[in-house]
Protein backbone atom coordinates (compact mmCIF):
# COMPACT_ATOMS: atom_id res chain seq x y z
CA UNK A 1 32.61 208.65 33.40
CA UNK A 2 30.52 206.95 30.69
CA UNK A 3 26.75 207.98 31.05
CA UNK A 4 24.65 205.37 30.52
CA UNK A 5 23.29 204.82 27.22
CA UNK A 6 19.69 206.18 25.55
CA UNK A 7 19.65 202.45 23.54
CA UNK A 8 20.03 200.85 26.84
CA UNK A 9 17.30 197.88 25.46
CA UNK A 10 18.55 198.34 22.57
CA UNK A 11 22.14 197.24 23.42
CA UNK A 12 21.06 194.25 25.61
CA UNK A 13 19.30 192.94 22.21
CA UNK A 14 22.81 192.96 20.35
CA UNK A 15 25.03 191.93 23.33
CA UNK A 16 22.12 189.05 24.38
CA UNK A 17 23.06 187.86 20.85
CA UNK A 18 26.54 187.62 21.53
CA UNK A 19 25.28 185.38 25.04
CA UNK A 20 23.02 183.30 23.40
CA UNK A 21 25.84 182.66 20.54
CA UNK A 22 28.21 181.56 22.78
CA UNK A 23 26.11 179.74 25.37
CA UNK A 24 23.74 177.88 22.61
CA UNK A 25 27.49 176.55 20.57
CA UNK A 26 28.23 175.14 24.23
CA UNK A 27 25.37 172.93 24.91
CA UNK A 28 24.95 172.23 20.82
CA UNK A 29 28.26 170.92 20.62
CA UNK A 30 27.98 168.51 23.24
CA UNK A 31 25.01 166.50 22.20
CA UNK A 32 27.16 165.96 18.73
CA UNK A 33 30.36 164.09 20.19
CA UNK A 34 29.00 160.15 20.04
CA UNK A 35 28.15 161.60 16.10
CA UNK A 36 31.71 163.40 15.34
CA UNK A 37 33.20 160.27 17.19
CA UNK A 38 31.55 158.02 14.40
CA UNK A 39 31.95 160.34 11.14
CA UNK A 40 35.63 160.68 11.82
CA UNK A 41 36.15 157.45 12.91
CA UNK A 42 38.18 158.30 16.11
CA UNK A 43 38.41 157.53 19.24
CA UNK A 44 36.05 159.74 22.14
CA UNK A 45 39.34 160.79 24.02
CA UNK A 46 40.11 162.81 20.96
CA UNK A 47 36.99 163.75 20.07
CA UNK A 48 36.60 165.26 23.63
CA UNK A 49 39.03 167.41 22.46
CA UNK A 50 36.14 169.07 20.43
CA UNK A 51 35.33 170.61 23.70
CA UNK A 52 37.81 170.73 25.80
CA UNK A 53 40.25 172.84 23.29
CA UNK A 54 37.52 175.88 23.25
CA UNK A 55 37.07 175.76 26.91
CA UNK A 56 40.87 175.69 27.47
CA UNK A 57 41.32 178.75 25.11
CA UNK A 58 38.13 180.42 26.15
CA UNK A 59 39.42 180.23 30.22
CA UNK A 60 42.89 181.47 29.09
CA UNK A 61 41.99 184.49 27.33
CA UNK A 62 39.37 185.78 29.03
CA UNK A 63 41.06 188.16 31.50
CA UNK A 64 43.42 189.54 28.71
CA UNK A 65 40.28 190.12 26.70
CA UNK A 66 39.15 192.15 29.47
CA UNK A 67 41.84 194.16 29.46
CA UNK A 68 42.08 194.86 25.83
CA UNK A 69 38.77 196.13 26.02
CA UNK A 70 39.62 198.76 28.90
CA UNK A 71 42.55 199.88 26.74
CA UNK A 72 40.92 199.63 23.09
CA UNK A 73 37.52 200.53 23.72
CA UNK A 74 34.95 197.39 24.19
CA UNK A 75 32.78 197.97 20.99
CA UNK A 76 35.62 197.13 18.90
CA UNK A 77 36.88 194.08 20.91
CA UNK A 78 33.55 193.04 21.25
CA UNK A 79 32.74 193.01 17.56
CA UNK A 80 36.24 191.48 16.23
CA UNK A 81 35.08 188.62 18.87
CA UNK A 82 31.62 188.27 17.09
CA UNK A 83 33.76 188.17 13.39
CA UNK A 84 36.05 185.91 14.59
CA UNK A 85 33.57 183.34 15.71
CA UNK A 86 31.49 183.69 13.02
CA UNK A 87 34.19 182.99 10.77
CA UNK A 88 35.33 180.26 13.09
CA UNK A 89 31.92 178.55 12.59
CA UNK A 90 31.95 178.22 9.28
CA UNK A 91 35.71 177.26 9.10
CA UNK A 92 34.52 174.36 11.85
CA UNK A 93 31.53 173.20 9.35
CA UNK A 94 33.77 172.82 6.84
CA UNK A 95 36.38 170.72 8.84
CA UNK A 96 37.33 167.76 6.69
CA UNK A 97 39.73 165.82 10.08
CA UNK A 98 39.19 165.80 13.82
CA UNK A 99 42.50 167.86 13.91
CA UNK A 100 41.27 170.41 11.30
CA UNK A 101 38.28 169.98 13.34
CA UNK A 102 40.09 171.26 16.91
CA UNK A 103 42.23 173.87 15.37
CA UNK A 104 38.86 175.25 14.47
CA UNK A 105 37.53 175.40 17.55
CA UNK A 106 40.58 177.27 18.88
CA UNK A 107 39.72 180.17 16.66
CA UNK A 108 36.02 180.15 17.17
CA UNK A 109 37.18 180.04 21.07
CA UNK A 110 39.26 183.31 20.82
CA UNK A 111 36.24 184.96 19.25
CA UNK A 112 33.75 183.69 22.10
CA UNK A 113 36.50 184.87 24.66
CA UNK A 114 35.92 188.82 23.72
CA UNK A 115 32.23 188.31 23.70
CA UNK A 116 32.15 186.29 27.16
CA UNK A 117 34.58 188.64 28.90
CA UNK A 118 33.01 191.86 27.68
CA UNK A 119 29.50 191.15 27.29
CA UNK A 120 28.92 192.58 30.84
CA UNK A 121 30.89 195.33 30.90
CA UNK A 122 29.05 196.09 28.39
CA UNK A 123 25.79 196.54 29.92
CA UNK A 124 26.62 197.90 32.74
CA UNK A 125 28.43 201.02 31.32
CA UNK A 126 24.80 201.00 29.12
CA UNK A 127 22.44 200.90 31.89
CA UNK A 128 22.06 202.91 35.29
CA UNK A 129 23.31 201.49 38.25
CA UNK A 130 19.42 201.41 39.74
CA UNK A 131 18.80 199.25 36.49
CA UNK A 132 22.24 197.14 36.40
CA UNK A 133 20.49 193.85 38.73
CA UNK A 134 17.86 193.93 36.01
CA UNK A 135 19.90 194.04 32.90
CA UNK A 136 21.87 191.27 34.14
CA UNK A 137 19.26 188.97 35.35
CA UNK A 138 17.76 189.43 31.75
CA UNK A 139 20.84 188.06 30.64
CA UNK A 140 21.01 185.27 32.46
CA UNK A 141 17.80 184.11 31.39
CA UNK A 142 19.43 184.37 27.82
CA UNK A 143 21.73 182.18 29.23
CA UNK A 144 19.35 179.23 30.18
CA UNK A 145 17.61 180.02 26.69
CA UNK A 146 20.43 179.25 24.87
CA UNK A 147 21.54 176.26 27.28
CA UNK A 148 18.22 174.39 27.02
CA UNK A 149 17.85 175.27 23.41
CA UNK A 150 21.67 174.32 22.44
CA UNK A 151 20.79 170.56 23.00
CA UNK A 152 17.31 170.32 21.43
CA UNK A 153 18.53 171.87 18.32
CA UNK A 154 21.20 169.96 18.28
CA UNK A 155 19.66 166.81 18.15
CA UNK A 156 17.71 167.77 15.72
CA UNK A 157 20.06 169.04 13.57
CA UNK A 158 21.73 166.02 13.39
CA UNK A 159 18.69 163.99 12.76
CA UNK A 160 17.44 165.89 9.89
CA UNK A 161 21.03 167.28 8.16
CA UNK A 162 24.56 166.71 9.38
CA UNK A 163 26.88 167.39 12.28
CA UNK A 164 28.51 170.38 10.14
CA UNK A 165 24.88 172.29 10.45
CA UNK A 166 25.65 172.56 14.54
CA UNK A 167 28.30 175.48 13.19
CA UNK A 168 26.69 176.59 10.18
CA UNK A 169 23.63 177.72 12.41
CA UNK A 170 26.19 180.03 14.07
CA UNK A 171 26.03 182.08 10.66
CA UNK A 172 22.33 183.90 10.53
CA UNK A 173 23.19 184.74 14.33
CA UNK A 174 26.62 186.22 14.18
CA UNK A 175 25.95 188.31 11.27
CA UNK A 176 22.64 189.52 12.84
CA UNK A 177 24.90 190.23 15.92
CA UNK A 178 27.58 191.79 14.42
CA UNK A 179 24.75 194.45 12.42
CA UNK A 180 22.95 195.02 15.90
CA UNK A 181 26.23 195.76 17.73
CA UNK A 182 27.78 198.01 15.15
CA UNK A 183 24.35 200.25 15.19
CA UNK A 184 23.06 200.40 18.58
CA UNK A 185 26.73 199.66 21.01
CA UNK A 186 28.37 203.21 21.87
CA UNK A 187 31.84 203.74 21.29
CA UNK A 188 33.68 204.86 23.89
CA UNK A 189 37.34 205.22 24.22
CA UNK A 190 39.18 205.05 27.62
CA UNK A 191 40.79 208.72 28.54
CA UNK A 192 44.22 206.73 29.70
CA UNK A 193 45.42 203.87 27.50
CA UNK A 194 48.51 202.38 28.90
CA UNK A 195 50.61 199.49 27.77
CA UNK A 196 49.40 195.80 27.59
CA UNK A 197 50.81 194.09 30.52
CA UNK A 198 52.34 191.32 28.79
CA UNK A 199 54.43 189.40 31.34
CA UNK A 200 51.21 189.58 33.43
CA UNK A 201 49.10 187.96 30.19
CA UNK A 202 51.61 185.24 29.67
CA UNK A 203 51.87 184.64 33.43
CA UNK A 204 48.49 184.37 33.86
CA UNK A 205 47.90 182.19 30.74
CA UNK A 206 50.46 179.38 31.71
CA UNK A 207 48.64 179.44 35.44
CA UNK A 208 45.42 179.05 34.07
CA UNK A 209 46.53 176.35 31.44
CA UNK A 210 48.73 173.95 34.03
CA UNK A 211 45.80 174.34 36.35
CA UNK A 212 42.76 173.18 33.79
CA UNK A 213 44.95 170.50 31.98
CA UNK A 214 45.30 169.32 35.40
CA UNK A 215 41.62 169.17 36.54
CA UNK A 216 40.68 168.00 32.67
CA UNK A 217 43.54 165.05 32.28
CA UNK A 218 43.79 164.24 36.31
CA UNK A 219 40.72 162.28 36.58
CA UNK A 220 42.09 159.75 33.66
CA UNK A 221 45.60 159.58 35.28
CA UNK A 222 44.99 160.36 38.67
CA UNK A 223 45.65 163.25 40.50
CA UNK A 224 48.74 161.92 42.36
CA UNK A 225 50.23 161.33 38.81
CA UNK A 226 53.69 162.66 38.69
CA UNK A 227 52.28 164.55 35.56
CA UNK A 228 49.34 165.93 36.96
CA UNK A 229 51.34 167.05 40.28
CA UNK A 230 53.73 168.25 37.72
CA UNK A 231 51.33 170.62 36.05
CA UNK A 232 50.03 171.59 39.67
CA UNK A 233 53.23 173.05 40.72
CA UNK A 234 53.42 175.00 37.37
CA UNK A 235 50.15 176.79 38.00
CA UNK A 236 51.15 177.63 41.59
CA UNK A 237 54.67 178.99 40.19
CA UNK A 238 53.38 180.74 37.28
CA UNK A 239 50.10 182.52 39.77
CA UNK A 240 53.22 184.02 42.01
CA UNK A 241 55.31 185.05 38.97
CA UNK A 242 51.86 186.76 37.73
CA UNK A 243 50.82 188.54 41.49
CA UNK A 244 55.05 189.57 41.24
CA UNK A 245 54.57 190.93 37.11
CA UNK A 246 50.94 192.69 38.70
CA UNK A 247 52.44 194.26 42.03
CA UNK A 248 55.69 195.70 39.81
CA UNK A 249 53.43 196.84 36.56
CA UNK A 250 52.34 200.48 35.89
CA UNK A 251 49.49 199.49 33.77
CA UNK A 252 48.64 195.90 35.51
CA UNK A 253 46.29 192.85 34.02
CA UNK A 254 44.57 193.08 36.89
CA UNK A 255 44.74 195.69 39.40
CA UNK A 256 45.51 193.67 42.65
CA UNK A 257 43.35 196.72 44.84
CA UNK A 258 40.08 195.33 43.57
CA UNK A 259 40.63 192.29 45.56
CA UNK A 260 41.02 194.32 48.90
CA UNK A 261 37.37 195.52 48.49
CA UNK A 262 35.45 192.67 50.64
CA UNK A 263 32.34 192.57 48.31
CA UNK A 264 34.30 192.38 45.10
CA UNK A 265 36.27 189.13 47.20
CA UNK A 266 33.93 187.44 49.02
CA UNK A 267 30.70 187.61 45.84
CA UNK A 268 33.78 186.29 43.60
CA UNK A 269 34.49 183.76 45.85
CA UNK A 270 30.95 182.33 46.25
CA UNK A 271 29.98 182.56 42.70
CA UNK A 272 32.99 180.14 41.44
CA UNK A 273 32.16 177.63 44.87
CA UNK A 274 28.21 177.80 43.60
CA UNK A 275 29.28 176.62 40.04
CA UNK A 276 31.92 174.32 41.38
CA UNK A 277 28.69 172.30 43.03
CA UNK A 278 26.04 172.94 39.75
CA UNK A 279 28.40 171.90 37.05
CA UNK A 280 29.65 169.00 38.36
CA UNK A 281 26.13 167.69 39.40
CA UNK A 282 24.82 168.59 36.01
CA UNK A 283 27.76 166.45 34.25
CA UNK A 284 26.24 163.35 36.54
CA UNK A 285 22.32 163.73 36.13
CA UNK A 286 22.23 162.10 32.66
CA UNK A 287 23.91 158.90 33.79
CA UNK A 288 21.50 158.88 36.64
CA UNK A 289 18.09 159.72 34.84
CA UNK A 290 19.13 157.29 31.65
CA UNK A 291 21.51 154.55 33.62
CA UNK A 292 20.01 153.91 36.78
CA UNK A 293 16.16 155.60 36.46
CA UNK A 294 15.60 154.30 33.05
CA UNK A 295 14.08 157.38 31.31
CA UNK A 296 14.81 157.77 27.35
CA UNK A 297 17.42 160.35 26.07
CA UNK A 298 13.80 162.55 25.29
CA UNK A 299 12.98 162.85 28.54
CA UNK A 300 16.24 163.15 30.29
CA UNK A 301 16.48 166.19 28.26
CA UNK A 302 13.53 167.70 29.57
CA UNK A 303 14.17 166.67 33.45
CA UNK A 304 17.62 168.53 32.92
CA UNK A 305 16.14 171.30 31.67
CA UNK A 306 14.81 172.24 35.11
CA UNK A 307 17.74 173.91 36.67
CA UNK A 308 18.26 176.28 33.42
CA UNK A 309 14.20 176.77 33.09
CA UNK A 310 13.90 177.99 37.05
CA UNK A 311 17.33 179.87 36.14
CA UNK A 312 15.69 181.67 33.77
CA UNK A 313 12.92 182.47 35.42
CA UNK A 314 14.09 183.85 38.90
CA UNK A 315 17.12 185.51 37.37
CA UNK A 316 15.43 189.01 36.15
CA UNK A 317 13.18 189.08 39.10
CA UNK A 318 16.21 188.99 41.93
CA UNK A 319 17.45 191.19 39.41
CA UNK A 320 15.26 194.14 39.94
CA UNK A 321 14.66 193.02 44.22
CA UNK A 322 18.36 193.68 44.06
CA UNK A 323 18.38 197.04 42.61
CA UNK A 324 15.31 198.14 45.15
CA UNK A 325 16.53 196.20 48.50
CA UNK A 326 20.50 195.63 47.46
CA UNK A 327 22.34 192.81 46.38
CA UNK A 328 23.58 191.30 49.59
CA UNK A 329 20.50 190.24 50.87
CA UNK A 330 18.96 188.53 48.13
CA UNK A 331 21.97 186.90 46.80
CA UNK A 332 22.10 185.33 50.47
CA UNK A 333 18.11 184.18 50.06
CA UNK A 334 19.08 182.83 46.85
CA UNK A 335 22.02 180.78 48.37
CA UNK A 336 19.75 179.47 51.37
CA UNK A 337 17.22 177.92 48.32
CA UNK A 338 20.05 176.72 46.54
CA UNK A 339 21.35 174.96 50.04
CA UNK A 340 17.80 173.48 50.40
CA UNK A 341 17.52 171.92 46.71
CA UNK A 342 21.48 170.46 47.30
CA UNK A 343 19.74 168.41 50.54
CA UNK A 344 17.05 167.57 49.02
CA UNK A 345 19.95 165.74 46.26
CA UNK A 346 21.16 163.83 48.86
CA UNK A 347 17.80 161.76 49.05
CA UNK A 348 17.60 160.61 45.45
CA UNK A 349 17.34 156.90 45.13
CA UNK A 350 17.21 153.89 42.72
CA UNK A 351 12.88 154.52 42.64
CA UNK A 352 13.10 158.36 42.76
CA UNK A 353 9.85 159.40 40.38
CA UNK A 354 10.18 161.83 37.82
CA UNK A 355 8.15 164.54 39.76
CA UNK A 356 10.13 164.14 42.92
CA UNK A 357 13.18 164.49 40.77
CA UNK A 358 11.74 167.97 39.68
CA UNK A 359 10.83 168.79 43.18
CA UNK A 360 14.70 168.47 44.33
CA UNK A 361 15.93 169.76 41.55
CA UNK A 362 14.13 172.96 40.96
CA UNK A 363 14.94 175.01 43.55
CA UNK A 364 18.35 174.31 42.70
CA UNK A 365 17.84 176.24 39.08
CA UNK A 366 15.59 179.09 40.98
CA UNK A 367 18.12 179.47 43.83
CA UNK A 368 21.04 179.68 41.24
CA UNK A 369 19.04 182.12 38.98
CA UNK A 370 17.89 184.05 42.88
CA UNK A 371 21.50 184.22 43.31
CA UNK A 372 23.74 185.24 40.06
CA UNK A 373 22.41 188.13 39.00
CA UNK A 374 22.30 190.37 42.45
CA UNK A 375 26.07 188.97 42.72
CA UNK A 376 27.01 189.79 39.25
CA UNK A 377 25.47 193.09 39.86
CA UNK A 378 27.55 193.36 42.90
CA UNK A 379 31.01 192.95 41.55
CA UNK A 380 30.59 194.87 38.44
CA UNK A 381 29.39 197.46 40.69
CA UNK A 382 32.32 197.50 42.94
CA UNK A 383 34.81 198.16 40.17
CA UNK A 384 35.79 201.28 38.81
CA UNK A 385 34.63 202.29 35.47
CA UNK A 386 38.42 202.04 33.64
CA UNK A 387 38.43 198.39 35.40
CA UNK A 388 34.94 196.82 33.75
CA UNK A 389 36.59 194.44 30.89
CA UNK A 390 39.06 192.95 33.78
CA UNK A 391 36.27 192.85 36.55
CA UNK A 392 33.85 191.46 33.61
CA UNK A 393 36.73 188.80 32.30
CA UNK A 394 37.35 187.71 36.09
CA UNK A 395 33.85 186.98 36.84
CA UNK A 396 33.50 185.05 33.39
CA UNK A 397 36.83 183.26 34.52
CA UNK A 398 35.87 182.34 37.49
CA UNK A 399 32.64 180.47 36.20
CA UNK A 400 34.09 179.15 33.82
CA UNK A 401 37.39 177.54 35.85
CA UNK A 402 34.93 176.75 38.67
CA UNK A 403 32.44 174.72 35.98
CA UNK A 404 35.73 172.53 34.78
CA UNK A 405 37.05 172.29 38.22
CA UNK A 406 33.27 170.60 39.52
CA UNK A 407 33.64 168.56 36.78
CA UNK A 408 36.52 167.03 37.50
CA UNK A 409 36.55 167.14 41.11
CA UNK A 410 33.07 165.63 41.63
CA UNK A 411 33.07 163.51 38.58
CA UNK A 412 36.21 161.90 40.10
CA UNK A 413 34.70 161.11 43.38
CA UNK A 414 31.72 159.73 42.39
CA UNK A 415 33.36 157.35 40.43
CA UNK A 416 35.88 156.36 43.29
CA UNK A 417 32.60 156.33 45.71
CA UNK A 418 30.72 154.08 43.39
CA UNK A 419 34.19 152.15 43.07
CA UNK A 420 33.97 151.52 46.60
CA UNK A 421 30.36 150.81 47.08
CA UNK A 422 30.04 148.26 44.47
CA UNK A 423 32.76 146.31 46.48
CA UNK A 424 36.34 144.89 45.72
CA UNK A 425 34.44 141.98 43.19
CA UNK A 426 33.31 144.88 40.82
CA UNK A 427 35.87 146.09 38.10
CA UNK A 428 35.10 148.65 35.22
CA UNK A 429 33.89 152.14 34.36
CA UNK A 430 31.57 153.90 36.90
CA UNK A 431 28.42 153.88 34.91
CA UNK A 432 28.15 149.71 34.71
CA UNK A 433 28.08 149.18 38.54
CA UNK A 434 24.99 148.24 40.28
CA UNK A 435 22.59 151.29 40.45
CA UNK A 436 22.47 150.47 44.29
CA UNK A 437 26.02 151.39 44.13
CA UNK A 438 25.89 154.54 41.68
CA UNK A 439 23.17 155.93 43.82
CA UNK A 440 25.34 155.90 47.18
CA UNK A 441 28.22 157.42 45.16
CA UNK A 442 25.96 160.26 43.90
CA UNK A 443 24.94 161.15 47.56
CA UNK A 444 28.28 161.68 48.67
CA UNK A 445 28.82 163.70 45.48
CA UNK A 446 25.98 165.55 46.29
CA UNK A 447 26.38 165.80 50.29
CA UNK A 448 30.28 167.69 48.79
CA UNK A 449 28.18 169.80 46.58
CA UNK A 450 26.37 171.15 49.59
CA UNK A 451 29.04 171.53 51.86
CA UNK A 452 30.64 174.02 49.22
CA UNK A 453 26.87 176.08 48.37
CA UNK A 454 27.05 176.07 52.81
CA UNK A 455 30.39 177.25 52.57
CA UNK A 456 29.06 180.20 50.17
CA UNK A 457 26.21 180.67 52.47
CA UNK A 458 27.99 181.65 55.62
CA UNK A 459 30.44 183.49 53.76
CA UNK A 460 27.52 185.63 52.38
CA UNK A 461 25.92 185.83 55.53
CA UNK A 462 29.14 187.06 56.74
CA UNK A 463 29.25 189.72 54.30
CA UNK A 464 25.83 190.59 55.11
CA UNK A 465 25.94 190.62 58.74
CA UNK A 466 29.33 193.04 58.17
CA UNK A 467 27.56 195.39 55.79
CA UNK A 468 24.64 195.97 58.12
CA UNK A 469 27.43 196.98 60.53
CA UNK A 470 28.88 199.66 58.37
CA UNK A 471 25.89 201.07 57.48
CA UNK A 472 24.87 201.39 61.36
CA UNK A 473 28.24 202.90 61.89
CA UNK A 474 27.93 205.46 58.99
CA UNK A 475 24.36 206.06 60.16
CA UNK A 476 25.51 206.80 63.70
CA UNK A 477 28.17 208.75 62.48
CA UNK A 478 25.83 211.39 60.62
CA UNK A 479 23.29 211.70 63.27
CA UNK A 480 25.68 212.32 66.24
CA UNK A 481 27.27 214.98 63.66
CA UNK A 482 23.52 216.99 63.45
């Protein structure tokens, strides 16, 4: 049993470092593709690749990360991840091709894997559990720090140096990181080791890979492509090969018993539908604030920055309600706000003013922020101690699969909505069809968004409603036994 740590604020400092790192190069990158696209003189479906290699790699070798760090010890892990994207930084600055350019990101993605998947495991082995909602609603607001920073940076990096400065700024910040982990981060070494389940990893990494190349290259080809159906069927065969490696493995990727534990489940379950509805949302705002509401790139920037801003501020407080009333019931207030802001989506128009697009949208951002930390703090407290890296790389998996999966899923449909709105005498990409048109496509986007954050809603109420039951049942257990 690892005690919790005397440097508890201490060690969120150096592991917020390692979040802000790795959220701030996400949201940077981004805001540099239209520049990389010109400078290399390429073509945006292989620029795209900028991103889409690192959140391939990231996805893929998250859980195995987590798992390395149960066996090795996560200081370690964690700090080779912080070295290794560092160094991948720098090697990406000095990229001198798009391809050089993408290999690059590869590495710097295998370093940002360790620090995604055991950033939390971290802190929770560091803090209490009375303190865990609070640690981990602090670190969600680094989260929307670094996401609303990433972009303004960003652009003005590249206004005022180069594109290769959005990965040299990487440097001060990983080194920093890698000093402040080194001092104040415990070591701890597991009392069993085991062997690395490697049919499990490979398994598990072929799933995960059919499944996002199909959700990243189905919307261009379609998802009844033979390819894309191709790649489908490998993800399903590979995810039974893995369950068959897990159920026959003494020392298992993931051990298949955490999944039989109805909170662990059900607070997995709802956090991936919750990001399946925000991301892809998020990916259509621009084109709706710039394209059809006519606001500058300036101020689109700040209008998005409403969901991460109310993120970051109701994230520590549900933190600490959680650790006083429980998780359960404020994770299912924060889904009911996040229900109400997804409603409120559906009545955006072609004449919707900048404040009443901040009045829809922010309780989206507080009911997200009211929400994630209580149910991180809920399935990192369900697993067992020797089980944090997996239960922290699942959880960073599952957001992460569920933000490409909203992208592609609702991107596609409001473009085939928007397709069908604008009428059989319109032909071309989504974002030139009459704004009458885009609008009606984003409301049945956004009327699918809130049938999934519903979906999450009664399945949390569920949950609720069946934990109040066992805790009347254990409570009239012990008094009829006085």
């Amino acid at each position: 049993m690892v005690s919790p740590s005397p440097n508890k604020w201490r060690v969120m400092v150096a592991v917020g470092m390692g979040i802000f790192l790795a959220t701030l190069d996400g949201s940077i990158v981004n805001v540099a593709l239209p520049t990389l696209t010109q400078e290399f003189r390429t073509a945006f479906t292989i620029v795209e690749w900028v991103i889409l290699a690192y959140l391939l790699t990231v996805a893929t070798l998250l859980l195995s990360m987590g798992r390395l760090g149960d066996m090795l010890g996560k200081k370690p892990v964690y700090q080779a991840g912080f070295a290794v994207f560092t160094l991948g930084s720098v090697l990406c600055s000095l990229s001198t091709t798009v391809a050089g350019l993408i290999a690059f990101r590869v590495l710097q993605a295998v370093g940002a894997s360790m620090v995604l998947a055991l950033g939390t495991a971290i802190l929770t082995e560091a803090f209490p559990g009375s303190e865990r909602g609070k640690a981990l609603g602090l670190s969600g607001t680094v989260v929307s720090i670094g996401i609303v920073v990433g972009p303004a940076l960003g652009g003005f990096l590249l206004d005022a140096l180069s594109w290769h400065w959005i990965f040299l700024v990487n440097l001060p910040v990983g080194i920093l990181g890698l000093l402040l982990v080194g001092r104040f981060v415990p070591s701890t070494r597991p009392a069993r080791v085991g062997r690395f389940d490697f049919p499990g990893a490979v398994a598990i990494f072929v799933s995960l890979l059919a499944l996002l190349l199909a959700l990243t290259v189905g919307p261009r080809l379609g998802f009844l492509d033979p390819r894309i159906l191709g790649l489908i069927f490998i993800c399903g065969l590979f995810l039974l090969l893995f369950v068959a490696a897990e159920r026959r493995s003494p020392n298992p990727m993931v051990d298949l018993g955490l999944f039989r534990d109805r909170l662990f489940s059900i607070n997995l379950a709802t956090g991936s539908l919750t990001f399946i509805a925000l991301s892809g949302l998020l990916l259509l705002m621009p084109f709706y604030l710039e394209g059809v509401l006519g606001h500058p790139p300036r101020e689109v920037g700040l209008l998005m920055a409403a969901v991460p801003a109310g993120l970051g501020i109701a994230a520590p407080i549900s933190g600490v309600f959680s650790d006083r009333l429980g998780t359960r019931p404020i994770t299912v207030a924060g889904l009911a706000v996040l229900a109400a802001g997804f409603l409120a989506l559906t009545g955006l128009g072609v004449d919707t003013s900048a404040l009443s697009y901040l009045a829809r949208f922010s309780p989206i951002g507080v009911g997200m922020g009211l929400f994630q930390s209580p149910n991180n703090s809920a399935i990192m407290g369900a697993a067992p101690r020797e089980r944090l890296g997996v239960a922290s790389g699942l959880l960073a998996m599952t957001r992460l699969v569920g933000q490409i999966t909203g992208i592609a899923v609702l991107g596609a449909l409001w473009a085939s909505r928007t397709a069908v709105y604008a009428g059989s005498a319109w032909r071309g990409d989504p974002v030139t069809a009459p704004a009458a048109a885009q609008v009606a496509g984003l409301r049945d986007t956004s009327t699918l968004a809130l049938a999934l954050v519903v979906g999450a809603l009664l399945l949390g109420a569920w949950a609720l409603r069946g934990e109040r039951h066992d805790q009347l049942g254990r409570a009239g257990k012990g008094s009829s036994g006085v």
